[in-house]
C-alpha atoms as a PDB file:
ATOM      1  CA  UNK A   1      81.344 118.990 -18.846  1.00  0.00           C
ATOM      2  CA  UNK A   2      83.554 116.439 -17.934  1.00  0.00           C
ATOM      3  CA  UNK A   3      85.106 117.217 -14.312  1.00  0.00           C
ATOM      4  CA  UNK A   4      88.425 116.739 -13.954  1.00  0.00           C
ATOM      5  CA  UNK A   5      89.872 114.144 -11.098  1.00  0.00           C
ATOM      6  CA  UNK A   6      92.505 112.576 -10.801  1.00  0.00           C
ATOM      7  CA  UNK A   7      91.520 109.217 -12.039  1.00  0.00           C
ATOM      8  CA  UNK A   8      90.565 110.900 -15.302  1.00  0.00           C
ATOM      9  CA  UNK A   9      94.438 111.113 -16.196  1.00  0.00           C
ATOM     10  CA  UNK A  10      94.550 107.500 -15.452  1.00  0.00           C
ATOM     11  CA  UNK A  11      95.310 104.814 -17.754  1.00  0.00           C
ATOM     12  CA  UNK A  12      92.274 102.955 -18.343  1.00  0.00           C
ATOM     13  CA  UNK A  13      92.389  99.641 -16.653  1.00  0.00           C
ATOM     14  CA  UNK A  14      90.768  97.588 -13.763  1.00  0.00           C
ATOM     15  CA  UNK A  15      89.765 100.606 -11.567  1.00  0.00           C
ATOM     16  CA  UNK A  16      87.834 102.091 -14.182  1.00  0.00           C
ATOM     17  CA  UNK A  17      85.337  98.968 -14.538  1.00  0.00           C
ATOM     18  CA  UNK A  18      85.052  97.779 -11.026  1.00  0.00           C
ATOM     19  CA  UNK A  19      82.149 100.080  -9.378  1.00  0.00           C
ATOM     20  CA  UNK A  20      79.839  99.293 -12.334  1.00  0.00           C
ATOM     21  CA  UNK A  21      80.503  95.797 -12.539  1.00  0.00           C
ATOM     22  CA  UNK A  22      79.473  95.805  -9.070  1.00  0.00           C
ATOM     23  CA  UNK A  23      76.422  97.996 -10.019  1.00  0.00           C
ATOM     24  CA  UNK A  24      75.505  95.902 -13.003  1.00  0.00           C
ATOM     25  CA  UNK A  25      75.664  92.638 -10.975  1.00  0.00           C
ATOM     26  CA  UNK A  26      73.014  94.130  -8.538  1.00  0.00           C
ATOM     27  CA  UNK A  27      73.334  94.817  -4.877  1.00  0.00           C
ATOM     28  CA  UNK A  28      75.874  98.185  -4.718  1.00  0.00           C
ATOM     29  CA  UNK A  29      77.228  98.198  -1.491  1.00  0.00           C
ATOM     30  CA  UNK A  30      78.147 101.274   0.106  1.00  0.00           C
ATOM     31  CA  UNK A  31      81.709 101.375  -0.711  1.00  0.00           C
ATOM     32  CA  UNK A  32      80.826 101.102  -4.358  1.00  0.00           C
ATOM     33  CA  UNK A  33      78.176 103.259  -4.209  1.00  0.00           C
ATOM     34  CA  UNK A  34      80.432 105.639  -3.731  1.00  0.00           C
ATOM     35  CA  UNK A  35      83.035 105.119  -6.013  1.00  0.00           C
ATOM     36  CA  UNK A  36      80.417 105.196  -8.485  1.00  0.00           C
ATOM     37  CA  UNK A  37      79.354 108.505  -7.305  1.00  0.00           C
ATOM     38  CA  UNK A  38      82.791 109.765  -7.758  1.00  0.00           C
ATOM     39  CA  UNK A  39      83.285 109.092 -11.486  1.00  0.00           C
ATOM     40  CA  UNK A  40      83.831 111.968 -13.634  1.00  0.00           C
ATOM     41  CA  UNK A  41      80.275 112.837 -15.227  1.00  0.00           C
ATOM     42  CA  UNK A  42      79.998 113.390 -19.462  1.00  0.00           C
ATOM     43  CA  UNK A  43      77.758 115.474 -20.319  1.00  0.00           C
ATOM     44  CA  UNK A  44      76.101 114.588 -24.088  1.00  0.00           C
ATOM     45  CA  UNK A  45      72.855 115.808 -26.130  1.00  0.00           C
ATOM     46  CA  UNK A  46      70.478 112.706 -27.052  1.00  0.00           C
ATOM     47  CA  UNK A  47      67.401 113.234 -29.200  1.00  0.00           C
ATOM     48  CA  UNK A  48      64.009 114.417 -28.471  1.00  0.00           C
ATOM     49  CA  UNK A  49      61.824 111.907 -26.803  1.00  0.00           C
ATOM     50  CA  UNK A  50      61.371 108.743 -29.105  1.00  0.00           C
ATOM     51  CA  UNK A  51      59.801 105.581 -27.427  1.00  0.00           C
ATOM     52  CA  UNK A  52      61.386 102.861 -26.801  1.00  0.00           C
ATOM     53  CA  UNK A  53      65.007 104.609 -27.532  1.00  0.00           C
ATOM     54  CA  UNK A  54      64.453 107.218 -25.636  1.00  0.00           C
ATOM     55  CA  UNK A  55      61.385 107.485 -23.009  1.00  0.00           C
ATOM     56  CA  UNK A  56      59.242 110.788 -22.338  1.00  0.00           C
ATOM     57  CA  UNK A  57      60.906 111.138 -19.376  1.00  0.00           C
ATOM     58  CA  UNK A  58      64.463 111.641 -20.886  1.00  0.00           C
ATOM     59  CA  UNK A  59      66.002 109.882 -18.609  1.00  0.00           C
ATOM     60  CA  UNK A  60      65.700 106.194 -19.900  1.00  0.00           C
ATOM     61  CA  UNK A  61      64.961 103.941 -22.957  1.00  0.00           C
ATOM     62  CA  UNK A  62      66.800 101.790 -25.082  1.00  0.00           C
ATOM     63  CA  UNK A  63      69.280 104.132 -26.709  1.00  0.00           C
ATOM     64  CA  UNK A  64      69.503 106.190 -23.306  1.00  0.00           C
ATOM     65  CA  UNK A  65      70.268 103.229 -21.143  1.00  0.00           C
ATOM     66  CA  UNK A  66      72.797 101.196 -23.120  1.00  0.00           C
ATOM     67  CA  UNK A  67      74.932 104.251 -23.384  1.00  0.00           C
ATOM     68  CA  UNK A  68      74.454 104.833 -19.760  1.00  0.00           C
ATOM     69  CA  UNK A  69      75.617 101.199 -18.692  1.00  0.00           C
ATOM     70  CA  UNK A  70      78.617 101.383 -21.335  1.00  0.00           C
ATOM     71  CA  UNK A  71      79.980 104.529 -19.936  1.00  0.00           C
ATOM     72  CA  UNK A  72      79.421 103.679 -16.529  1.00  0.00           C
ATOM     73  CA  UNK A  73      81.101 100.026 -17.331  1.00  0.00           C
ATOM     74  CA  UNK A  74      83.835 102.629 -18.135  1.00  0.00           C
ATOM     75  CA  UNK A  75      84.527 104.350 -15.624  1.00  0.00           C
ATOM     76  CA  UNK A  76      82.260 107.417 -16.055  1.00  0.00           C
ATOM     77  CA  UNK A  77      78.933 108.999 -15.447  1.00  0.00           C
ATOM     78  CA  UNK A  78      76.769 109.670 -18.375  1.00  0.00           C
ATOM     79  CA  UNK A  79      73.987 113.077 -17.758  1.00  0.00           C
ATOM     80  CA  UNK A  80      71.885 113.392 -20.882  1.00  0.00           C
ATOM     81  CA  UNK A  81      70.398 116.224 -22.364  1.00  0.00           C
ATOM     82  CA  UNK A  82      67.076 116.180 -24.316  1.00  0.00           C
ATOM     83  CA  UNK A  83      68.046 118.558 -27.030  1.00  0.00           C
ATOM     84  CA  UNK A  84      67.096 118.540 -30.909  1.00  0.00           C
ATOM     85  CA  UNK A  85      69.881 117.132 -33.113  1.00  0.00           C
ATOM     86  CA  UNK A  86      70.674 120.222 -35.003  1.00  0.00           C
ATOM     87  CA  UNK A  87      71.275 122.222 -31.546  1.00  0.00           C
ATOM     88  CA  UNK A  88      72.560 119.555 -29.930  1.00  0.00           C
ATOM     89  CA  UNK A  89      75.151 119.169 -32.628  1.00  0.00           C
ATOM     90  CA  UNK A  90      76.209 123.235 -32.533  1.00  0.00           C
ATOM     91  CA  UNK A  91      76.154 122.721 -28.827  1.00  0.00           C
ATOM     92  CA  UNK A  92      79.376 120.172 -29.147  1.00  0.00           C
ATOM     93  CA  UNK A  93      80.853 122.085 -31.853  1.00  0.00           C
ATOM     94  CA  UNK A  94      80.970 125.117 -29.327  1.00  0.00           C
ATOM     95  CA  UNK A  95      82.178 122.909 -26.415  1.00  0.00           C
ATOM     96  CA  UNK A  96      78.676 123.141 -24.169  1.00  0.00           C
ATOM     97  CA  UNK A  97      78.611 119.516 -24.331  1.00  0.00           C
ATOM     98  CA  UNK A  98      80.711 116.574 -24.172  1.00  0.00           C
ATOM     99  CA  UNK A  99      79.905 114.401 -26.418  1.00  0.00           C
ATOM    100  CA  UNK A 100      76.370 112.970 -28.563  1.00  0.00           C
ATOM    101  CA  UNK A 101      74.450 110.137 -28.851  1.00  0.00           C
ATOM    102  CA  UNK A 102      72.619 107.649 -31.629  1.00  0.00           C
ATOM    103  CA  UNK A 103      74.528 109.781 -34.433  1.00  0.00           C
ATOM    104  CA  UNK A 104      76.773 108.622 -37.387  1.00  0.00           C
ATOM    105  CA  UNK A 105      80.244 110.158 -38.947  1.00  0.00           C
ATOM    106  CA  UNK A 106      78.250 111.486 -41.810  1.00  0.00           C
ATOM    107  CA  UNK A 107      78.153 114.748 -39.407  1.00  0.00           C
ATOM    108  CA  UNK A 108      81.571 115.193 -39.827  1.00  0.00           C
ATOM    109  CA  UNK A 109      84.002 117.380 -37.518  1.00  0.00           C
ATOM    110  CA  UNK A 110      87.159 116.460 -35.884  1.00  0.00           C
ATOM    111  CA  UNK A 111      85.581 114.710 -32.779  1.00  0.00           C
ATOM    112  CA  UNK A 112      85.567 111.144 -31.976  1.00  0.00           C
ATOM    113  CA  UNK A 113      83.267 108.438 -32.889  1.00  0.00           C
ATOM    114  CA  UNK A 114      82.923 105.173 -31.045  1.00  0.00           C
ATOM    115  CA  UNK A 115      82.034 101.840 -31.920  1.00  0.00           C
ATOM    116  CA  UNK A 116      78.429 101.073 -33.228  1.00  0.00           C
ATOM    117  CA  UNK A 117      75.687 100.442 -30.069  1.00  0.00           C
ATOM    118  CA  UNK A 118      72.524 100.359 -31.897  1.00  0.00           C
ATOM    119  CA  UNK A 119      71.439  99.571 -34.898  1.00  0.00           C
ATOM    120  CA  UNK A 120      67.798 101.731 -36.441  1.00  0.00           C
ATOM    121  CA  UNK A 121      66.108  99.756 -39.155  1.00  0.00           C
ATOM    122  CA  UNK A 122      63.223 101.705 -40.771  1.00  0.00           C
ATOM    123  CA  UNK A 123      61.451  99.008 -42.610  1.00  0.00           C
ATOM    124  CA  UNK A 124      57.682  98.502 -44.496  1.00  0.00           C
ATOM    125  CA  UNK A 125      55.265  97.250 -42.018  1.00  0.00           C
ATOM    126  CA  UNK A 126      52.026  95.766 -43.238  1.00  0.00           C
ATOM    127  CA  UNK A 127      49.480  92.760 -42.108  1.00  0.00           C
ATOM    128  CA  UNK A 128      50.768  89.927 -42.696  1.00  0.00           C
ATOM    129  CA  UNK A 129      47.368  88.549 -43.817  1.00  0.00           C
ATOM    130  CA  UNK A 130      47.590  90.836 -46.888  1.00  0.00           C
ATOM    131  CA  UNK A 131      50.149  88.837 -48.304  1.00  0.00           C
ATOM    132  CA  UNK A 132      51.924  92.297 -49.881  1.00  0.00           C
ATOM    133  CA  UNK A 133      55.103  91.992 -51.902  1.00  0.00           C
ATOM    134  CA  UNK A 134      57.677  94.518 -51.402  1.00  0.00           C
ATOM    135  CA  UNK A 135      61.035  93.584 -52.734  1.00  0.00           C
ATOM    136  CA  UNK A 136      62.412  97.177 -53.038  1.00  0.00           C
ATOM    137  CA  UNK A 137      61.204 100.695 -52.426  1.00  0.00           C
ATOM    138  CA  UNK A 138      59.806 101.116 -55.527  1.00  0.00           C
ATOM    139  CA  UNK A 139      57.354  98.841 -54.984  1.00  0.00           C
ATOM    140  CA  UNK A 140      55.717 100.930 -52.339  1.00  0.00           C
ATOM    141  CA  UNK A 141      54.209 102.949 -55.444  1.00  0.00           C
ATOM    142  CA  UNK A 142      51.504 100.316 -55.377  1.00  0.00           C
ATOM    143  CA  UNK A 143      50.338 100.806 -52.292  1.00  0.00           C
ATOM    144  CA  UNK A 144      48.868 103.119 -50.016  1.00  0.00           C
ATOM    145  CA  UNK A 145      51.520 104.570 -47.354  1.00  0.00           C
ATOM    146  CA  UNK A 146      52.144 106.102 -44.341  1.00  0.00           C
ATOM    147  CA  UNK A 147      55.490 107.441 -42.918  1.00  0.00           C
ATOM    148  CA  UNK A 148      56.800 109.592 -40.114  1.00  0.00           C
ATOM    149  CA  UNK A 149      57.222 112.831 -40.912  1.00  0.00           C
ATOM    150  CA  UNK A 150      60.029 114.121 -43.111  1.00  0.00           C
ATOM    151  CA  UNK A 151      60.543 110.243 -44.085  1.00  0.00           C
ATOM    152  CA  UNK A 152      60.710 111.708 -47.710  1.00  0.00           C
ATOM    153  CA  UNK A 153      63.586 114.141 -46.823  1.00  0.00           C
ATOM    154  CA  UNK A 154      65.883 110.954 -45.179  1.00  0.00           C
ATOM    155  CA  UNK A 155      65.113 108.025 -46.810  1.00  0.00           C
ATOM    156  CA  UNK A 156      67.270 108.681 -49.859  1.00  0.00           C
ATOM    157  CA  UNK A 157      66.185 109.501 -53.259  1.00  0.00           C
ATOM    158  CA  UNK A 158      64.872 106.717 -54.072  1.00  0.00           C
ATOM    159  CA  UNK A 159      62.348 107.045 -51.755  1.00  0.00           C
ATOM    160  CA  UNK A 160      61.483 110.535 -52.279  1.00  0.00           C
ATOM    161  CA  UNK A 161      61.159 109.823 -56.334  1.00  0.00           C
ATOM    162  CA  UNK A 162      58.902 107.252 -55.155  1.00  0.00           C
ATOM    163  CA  UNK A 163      56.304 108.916 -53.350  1.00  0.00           C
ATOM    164  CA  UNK A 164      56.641 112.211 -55.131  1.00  0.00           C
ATOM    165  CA  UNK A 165      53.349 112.497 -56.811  1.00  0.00           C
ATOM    166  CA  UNK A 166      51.982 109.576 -55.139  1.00  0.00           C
ATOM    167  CA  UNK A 167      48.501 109.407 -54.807  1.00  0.00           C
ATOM    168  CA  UNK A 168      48.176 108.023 -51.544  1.00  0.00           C
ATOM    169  CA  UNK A 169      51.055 108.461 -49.666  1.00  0.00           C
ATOM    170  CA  UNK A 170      51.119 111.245 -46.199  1.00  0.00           C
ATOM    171  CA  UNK A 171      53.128 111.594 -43.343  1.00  0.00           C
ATOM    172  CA  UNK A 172      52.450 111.811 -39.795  1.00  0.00           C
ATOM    173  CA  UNK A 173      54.343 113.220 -36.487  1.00  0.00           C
ATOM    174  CA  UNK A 174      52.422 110.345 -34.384  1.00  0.00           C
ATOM    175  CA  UNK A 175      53.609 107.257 -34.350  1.00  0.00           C
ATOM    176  CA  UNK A 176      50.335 105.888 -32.697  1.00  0.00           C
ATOM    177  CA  UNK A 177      48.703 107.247 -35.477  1.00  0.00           C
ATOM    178  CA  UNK A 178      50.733 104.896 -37.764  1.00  0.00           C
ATOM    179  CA  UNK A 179      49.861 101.629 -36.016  1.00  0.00           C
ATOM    180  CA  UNK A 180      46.000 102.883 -35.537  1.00  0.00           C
ATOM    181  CA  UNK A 181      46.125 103.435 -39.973  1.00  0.00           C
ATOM    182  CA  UNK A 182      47.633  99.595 -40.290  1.00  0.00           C
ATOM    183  CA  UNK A 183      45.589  97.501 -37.904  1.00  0.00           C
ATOM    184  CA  UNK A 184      42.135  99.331 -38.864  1.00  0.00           C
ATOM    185  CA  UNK A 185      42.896  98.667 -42.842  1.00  0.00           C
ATOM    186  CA  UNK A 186      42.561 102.361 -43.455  1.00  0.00           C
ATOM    187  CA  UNK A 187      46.400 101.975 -44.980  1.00  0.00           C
ATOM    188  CA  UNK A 188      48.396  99.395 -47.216  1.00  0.00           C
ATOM    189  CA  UNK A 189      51.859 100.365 -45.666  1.00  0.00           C
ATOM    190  CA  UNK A 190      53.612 102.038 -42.519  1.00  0.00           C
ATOM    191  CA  UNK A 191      56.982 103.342 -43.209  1.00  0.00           C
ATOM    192  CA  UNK A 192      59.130 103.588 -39.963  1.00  0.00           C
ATOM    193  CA  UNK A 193      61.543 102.256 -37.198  1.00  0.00           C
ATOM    194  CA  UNK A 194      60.469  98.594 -37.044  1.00  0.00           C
ATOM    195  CA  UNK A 195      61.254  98.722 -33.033  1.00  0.00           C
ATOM    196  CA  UNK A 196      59.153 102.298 -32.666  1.00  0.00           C
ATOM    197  CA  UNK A 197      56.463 100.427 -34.548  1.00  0.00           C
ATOM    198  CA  UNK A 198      56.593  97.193 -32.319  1.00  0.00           C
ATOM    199  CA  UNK A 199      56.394  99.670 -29.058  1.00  0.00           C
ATOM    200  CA  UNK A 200      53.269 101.555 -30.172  1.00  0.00           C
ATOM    201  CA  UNK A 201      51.595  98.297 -31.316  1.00  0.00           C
ATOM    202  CA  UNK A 202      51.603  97.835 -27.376  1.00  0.00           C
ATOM    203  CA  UNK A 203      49.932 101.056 -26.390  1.00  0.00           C
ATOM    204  CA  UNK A 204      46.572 101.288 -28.889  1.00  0.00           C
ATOM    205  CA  UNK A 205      43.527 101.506 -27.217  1.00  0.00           C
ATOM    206  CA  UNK A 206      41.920  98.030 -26.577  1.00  0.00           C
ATOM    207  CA  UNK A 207      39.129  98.302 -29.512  1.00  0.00           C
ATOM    208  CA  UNK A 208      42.097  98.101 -31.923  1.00  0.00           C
ATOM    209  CA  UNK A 209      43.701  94.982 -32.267  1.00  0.00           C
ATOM    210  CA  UNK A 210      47.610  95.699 -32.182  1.00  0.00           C
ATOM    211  CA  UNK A 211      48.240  91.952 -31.378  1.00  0.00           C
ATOM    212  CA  UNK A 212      47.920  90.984 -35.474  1.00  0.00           C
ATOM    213  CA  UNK A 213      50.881  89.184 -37.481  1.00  0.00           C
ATOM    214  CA  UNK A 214      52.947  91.941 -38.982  1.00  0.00           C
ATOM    215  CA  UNK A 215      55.542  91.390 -41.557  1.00  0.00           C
ATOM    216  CA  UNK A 216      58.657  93.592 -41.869  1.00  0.00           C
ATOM    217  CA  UNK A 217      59.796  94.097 -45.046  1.00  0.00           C
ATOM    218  CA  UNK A 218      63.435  95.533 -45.315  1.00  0.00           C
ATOM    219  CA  UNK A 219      64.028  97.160 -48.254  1.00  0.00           C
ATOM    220  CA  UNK A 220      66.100 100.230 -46.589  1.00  0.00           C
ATOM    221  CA  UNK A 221      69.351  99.584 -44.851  1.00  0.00           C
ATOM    222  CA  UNK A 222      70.066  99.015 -41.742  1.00  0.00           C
ATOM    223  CA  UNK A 223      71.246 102.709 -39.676  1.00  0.00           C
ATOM    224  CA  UNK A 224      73.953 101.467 -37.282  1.00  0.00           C
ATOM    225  CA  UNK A 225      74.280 104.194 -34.529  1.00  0.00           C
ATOM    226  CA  UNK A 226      77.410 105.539 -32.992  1.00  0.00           C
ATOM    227  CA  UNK A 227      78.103 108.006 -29.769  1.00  0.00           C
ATOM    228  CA  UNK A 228      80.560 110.804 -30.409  1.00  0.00           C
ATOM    229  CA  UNK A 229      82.758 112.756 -27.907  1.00  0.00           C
ATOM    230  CA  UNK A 230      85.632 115.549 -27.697  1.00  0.00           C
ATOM    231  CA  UNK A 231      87.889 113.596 -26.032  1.00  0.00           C
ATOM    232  CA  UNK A 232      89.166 110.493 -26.864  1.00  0.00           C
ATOM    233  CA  UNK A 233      89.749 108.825 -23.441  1.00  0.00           C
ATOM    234  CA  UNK A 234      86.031 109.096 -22.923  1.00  0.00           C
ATOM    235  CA  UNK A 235      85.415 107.465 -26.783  1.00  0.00           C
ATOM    236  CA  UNK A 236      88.179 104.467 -25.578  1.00  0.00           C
ATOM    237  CA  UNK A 237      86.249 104.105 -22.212  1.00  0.00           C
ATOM    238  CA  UNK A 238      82.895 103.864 -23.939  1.00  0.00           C
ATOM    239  CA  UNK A 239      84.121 101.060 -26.061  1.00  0.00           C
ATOM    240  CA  UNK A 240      85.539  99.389 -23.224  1.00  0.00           C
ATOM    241  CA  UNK A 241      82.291  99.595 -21.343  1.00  0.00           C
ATOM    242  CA  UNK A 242      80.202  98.591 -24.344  1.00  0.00           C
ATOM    243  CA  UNK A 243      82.375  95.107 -24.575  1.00  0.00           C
ATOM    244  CA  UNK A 244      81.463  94.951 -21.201  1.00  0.00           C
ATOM    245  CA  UNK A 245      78.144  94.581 -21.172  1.00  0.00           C
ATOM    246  CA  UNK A 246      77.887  93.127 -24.007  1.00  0.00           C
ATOM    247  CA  UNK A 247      79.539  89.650 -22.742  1.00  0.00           C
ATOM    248  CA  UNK A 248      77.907  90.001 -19.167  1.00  0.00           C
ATOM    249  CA  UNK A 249      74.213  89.996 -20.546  1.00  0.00           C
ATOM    250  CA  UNK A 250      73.530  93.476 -19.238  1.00  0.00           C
ATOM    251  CA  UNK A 251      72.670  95.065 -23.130  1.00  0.00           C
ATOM    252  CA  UNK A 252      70.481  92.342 -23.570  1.00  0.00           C
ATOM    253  CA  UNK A 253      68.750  93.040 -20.507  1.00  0.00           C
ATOM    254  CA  UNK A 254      68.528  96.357 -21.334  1.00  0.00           C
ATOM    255  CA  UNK A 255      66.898  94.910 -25.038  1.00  0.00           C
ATOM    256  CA  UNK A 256      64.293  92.781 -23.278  1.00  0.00           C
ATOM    257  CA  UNK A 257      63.314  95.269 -20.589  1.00  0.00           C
ATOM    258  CA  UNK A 258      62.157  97.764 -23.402  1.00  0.00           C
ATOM    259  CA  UNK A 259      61.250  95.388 -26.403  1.00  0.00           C
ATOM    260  CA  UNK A 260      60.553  91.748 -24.772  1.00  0.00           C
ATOM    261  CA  UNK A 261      62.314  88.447 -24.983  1.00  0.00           C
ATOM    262  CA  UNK A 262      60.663  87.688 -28.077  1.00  0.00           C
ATOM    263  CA  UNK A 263      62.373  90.225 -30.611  1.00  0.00           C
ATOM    264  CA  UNK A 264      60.124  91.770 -33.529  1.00  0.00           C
END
């Protein structure tokens, strides 16, 4: 929970910003090592282990660490907990945690939500040596697919009257699996996070070739994500901290450390 100091009744300004900036810059010294240890700590759920958003460890990725850095750039210490959505969600409802990450207001309650930090964008991935047309979701009825599991419970209904009664479509809990089904030709289609898919194309084993031209076809919408919290001092700090690092290059060090320079 968040601990109570002091500072916390502050009005945000200068103070809150300077031991991160310091952090973010490189080289703490010990003074602002510190003051950094000092902030108040927020506890939130995150999801279960995703690559690249969030790592196996549960303590990193791309999700993970751009929250970190924006609530640190605001004056506070971020401690994550690996937790299932659903819990984590009754969890903040019953005041066991402080806040949640990579979630949108369509959960509802009376909490607050913060500015957008990362944007999901499940797309249609297939070689782009096939030369496959896919304009809109319906088109995917042509087509042998693959999806991550429970795709046809949150990709709308458009999706699910699409692949109801299709012949070759099946989901899959692995994402490896997914890539290893495109780049053998033993599917048409992968239906998934395009930055998920790019990750895993990385980690095949080397008789696969995961280095072929892919195209990205997106016919869903973009899923712009959002942190939520209890309090709204710690929502106002994490949009503080997320300008932040936004204009000194530290969230798009954070994007090339987990996806490259060259973005899929």
């Amino acid at each position: 929970m968040i601990q109570r100091t002091p500072q916390l009744s502050a009005q945000l300004g200068g103070w809150l910003f300077f031991p991160v900036m310091l952090a973010i810059a490189g080289g703490l010294g010990q003074d602002a090592r510190a003051q950094a240890s000092a902030m108040p700590e927020v506890i939130v759920g995150m999801g279960l282990p995703k690559p690249p958003y969030i790592m196996e460890s549960g303590t990193a990725g791309l999700d993970y660490d751009i929250a970190k850095q924006a609530m640190a750039a605001g004056g506070y210490k971020l401690v994550g907990r690996s937790l299932p959505q659903t819990r984590a969600l009754a969890m903040l409802r019953a005041g066991q945690l402080d806040g949640m990450l990579s979630t949108t207001e369509g959960i509802g309650g009376q909490d607050f939500f913060t500015d957008p930090y990362i944007v999901y964008q499940n797309v249609a991935t297939t070689l782009t040596s096939r030369r496959l047309v896919l304009r809109q979701i319906e088109d995917l009825s042509n087509y042998s697919v693959v999806a991550f599991q429970n795709a046809s419970m949150v990709l709308g209904e458009r999706f699910s009257l699409t692949v109801s009664g299709h012949p070759d479509y099946r989901e899959v809990p692995s994402q490896i699996t997914q890539n290893k089904l495109l780049f053998t030709g033993r599917v048409d289609v992968v239906v998934g996070d395009r930055l998920i898919f790019h990750y895993f194309s990385n980690k095949l084993d080397p008789q696969i070739d995961g280095t072929k031209a892919v195209t990205y076809h997106r016919i869903f919408p973009e899923s712009p994500r959002k942190a939520v919290f209890r309090d709204a001092r710690v929502r106002d700090a994490f949009n503080a901290g997320l300008k932040i690092i936004r204009a000194n290059g530290a969230y798009d060090a954070i994007m090339t450390q987990y996806i490259g320079a060259a973005r899929p």
